[in-house]
C-alpha atoms as a PDB file:
ATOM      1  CA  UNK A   1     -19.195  90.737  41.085  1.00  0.00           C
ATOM      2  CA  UNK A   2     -22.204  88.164  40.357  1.00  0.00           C
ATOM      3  CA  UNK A   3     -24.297  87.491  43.467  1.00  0.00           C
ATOM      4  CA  UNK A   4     -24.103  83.580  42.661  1.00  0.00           C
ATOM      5  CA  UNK A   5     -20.310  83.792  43.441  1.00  0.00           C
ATOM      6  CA  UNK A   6     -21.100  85.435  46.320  1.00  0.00           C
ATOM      7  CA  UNK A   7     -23.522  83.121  47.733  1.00  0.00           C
ATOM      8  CA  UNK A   8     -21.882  79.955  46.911  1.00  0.00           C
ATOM      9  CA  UNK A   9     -19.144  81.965  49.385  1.00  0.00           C
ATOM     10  CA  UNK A  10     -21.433  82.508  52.325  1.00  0.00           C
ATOM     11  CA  UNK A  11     -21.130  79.912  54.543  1.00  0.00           C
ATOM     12  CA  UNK A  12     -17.057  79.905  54.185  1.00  0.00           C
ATOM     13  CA  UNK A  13     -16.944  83.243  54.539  1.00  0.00           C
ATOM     14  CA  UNK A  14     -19.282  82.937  57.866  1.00  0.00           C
ATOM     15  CA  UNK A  15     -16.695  80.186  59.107  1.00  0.00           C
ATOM     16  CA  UNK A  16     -13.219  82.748  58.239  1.00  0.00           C
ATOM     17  CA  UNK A  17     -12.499  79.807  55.577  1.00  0.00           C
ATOM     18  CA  UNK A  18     -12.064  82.436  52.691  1.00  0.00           C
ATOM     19  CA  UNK A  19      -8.726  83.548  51.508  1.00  0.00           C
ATOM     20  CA  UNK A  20      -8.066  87.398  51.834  1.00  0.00           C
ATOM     21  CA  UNK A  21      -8.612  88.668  48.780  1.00  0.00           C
ATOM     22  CA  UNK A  22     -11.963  86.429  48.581  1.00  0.00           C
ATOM     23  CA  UNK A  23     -12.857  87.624  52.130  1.00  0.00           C
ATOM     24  CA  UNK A  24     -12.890  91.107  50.590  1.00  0.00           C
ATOM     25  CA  UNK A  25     -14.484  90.944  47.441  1.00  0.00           C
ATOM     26  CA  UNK A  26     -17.494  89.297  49.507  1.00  0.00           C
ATOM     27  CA  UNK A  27     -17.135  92.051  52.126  1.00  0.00           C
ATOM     28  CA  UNK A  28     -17.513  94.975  49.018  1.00  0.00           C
ATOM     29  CA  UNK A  29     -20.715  93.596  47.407  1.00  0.00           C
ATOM     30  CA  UNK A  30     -22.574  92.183  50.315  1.00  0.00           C
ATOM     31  CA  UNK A  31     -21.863  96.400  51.347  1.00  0.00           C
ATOM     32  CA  UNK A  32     -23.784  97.398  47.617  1.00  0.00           C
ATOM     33  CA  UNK A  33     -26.280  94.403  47.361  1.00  0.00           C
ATOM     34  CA  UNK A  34     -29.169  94.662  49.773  1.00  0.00           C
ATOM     35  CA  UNK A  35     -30.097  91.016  48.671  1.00  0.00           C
ATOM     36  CA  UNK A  36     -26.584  89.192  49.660  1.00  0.00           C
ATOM     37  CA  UNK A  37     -26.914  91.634  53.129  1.00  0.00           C
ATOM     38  CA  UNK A  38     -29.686  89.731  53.778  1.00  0.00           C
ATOM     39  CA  UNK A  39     -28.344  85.927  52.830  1.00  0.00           C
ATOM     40  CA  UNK A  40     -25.225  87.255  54.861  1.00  0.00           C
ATOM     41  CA  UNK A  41     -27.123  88.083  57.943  1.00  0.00           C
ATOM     42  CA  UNK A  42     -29.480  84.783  57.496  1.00  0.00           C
ATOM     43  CA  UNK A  43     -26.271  82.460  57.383  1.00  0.00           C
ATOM     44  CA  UNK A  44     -24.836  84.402  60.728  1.00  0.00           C
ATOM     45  CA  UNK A  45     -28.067  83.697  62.471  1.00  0.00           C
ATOM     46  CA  UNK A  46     -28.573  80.164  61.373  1.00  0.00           C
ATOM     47  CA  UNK A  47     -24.621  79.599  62.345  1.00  0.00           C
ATOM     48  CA  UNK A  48     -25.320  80.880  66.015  1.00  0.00           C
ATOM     49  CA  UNK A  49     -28.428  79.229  66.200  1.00  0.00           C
ATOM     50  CA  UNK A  50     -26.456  76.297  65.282  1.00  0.00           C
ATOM     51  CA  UNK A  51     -23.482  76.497  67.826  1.00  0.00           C
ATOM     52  CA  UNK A  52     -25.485  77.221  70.686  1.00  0.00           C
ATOM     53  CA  UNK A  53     -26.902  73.223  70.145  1.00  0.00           C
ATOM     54  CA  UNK A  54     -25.118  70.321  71.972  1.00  0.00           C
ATOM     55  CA  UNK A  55     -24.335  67.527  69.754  1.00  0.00           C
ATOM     56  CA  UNK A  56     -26.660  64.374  70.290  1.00  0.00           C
ATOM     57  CA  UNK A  57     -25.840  61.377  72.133  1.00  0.00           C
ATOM     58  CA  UNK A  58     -25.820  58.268  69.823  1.00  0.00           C
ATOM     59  CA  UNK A  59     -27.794  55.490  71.710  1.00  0.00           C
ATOM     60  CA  UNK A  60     -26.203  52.690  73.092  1.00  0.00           C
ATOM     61  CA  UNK A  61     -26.609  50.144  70.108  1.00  0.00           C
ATOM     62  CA  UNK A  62     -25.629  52.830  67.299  1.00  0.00           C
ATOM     63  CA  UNK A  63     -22.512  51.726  66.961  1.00  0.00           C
ATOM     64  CA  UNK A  64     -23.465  47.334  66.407  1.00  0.00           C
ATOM     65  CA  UNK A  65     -26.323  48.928  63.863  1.00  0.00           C
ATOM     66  CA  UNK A  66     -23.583  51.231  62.009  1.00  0.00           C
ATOM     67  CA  UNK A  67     -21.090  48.004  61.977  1.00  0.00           C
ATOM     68  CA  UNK A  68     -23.704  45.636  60.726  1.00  0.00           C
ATOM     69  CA  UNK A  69     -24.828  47.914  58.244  1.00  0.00           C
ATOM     70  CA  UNK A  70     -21.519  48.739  56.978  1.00  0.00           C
ATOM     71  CA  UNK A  71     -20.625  44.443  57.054  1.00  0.00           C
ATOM     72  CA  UNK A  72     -24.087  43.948  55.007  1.00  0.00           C
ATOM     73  CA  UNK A  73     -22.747  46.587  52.472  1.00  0.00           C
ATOM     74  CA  UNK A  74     -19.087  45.263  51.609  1.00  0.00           C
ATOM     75  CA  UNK A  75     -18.600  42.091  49.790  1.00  0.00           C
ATOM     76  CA  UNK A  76     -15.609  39.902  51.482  1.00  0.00           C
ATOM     77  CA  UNK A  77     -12.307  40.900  49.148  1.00  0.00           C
ATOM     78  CA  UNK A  78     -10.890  38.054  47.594  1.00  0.00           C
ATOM     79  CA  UNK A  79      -7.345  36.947  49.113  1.00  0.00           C
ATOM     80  CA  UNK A  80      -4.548  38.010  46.855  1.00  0.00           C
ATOM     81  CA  UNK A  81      -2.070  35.755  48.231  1.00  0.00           C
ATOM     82  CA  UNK A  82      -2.015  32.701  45.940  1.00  0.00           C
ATOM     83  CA  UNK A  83      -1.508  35.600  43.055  1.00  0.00           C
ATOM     84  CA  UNK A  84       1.158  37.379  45.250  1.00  0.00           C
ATOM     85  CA  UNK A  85       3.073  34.086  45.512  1.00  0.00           C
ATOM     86  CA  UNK A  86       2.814  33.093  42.399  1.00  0.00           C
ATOM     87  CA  UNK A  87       4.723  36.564  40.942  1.00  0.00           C
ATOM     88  CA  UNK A  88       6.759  36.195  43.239  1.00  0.00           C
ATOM     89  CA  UNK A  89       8.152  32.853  42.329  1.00  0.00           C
ATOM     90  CA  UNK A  90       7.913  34.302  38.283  1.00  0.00           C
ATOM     91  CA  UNK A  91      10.381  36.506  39.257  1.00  0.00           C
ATOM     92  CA  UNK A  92      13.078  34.491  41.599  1.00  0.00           C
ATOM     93  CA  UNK A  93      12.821  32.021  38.658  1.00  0.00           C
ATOM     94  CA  UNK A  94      13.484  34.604  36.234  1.00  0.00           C
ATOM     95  CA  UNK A  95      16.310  36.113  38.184  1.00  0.00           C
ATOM     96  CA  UNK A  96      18.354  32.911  38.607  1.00  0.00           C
ATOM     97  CA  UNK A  97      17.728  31.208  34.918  1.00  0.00           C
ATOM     98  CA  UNK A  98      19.337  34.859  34.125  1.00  0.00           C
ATOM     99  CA  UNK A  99      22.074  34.276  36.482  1.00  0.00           C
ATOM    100  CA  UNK A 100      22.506  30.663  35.357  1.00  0.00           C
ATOM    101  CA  UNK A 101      22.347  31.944  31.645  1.00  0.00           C
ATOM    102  CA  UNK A 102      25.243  34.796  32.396  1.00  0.00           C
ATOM    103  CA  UNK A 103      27.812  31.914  34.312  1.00  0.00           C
ATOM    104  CA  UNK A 104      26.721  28.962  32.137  1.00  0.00           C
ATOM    105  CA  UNK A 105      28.575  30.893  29.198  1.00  0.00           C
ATOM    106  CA  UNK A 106      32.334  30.702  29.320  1.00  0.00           C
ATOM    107  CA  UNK A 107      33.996  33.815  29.748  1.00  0.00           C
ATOM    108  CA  UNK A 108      37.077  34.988  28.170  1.00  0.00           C
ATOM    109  CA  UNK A 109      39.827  35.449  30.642  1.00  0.00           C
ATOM    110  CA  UNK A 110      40.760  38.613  30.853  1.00  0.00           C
ATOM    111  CA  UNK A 111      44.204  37.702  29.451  1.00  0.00           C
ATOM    112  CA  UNK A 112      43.402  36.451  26.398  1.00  0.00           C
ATOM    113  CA  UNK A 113      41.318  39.165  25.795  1.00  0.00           C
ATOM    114  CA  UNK A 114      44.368  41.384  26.717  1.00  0.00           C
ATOM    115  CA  UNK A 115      46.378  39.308  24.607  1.00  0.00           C
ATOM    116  CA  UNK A 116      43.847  39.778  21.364  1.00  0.00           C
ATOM    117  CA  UNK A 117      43.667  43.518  21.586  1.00  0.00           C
ATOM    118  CA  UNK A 118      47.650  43.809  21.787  1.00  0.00           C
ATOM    119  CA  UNK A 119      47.884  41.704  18.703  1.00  0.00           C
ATOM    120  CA  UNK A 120      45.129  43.867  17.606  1.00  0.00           C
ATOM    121  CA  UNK A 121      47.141  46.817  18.154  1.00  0.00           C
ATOM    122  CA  UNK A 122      50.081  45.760  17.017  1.00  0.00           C
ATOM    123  CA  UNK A 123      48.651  44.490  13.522  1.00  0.00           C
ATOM    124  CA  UNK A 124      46.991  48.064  13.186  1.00  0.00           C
ATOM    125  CA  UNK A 125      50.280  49.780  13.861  1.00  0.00           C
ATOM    126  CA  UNK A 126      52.192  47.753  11.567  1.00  0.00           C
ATOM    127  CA  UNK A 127      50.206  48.766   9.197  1.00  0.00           C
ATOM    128  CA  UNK A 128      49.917  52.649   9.533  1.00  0.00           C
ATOM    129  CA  UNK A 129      53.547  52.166   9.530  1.00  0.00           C
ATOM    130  CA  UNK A 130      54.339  50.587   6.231  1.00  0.00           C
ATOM    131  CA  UNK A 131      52.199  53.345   4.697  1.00  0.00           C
ATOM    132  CA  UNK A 132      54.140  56.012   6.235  1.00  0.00           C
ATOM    133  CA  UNK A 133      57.637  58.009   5.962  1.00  0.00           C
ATOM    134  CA  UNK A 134      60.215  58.005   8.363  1.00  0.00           C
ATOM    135  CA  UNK A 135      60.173  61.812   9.596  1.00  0.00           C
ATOM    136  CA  UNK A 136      63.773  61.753  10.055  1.00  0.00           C
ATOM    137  CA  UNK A 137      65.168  60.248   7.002  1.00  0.00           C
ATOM    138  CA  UNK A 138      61.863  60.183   4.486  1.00  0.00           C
ATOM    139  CA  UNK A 139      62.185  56.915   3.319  1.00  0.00           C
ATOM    140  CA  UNK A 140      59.258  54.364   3.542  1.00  0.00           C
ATOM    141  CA  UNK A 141      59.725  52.332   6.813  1.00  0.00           C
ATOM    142  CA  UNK A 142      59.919  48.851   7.120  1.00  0.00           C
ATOM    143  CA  UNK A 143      57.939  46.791   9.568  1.00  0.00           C
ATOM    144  CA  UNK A 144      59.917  43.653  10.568  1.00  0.00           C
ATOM    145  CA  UNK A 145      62.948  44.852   8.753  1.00  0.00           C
ATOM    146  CA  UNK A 146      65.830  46.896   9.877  1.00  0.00           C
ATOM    147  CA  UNK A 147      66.576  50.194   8.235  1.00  0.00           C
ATOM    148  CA  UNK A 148      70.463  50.849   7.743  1.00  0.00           C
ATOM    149  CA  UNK A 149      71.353  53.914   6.946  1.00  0.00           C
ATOM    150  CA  UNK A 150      74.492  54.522   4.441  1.00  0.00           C
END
């Protein structure tokens, strides 16, 4: 354990802000190292030195110096609302030119489409079918035509 890490750990370890395993490892050197006894013993003095003082009493015009201060510091922030209107028209315009753009174009109704993928269907099957065998009687079947058997 390097007496650095142990000092930079004093002052939390005076206040019970240390972790357990921290708390200890503090605890075992400051018991070998005469010198961190010492800056351990200094920091418990200095912290009951410390709480035994009352906190002051700002004066009566603290608080107009602190605001005026603080006022003479910041620079006034520039009103975002002209650029907070103008995205916000962007984007209704956007929205409705896309809804125009989606009605504006004629859809199919849905029974033509219906109508097309039947045909479709239909045209596909007709022609698996005139490049196939019956399974029954082998011979090549005819779309459109009827198949008498002898």
């Amino acid at each position: 354990m390097h007496c650095k890490w142990v000092e930079a750990r004093l002052s939390a370890y005076v206040d019970g802000e240390l972790v357990p395993h921290e708390r200890l490892m503090v605890r075992r050197h400051v018991a070998d190292c005469v010198l961190c006894a010492q800056e351990l013993s200094d920091a418990e003095s200095l912290k009951r030195l410390l709480s035994g003082l009352e906190a002051p009493e700002p004066d009566a015009e603290f608080e107009d110096r602190l605001m005026r201060a603080v006022r003479a510091q910041t620079k006034p922030v520039p009103s975002r609302r002209p650029l907070v209107a103008f995205v916000s028209a962007l984007a209704v315009g956007v929205i409705a030119a896309a809804v125009f753009l989606q009605h504006s174009q004629a859809p199919r109704p849905s029974a033509i489409a219906e109508r097309e993928s039947s045909i479709a269907f239909e045209v596909l099957r007709d022609q698996v079918y005139s490049h196939s065998t019956d399974p029954g009687l082998g011979s090549p079947v005819l779309v459109g035509l009827t198949h008498e058997t002898p």
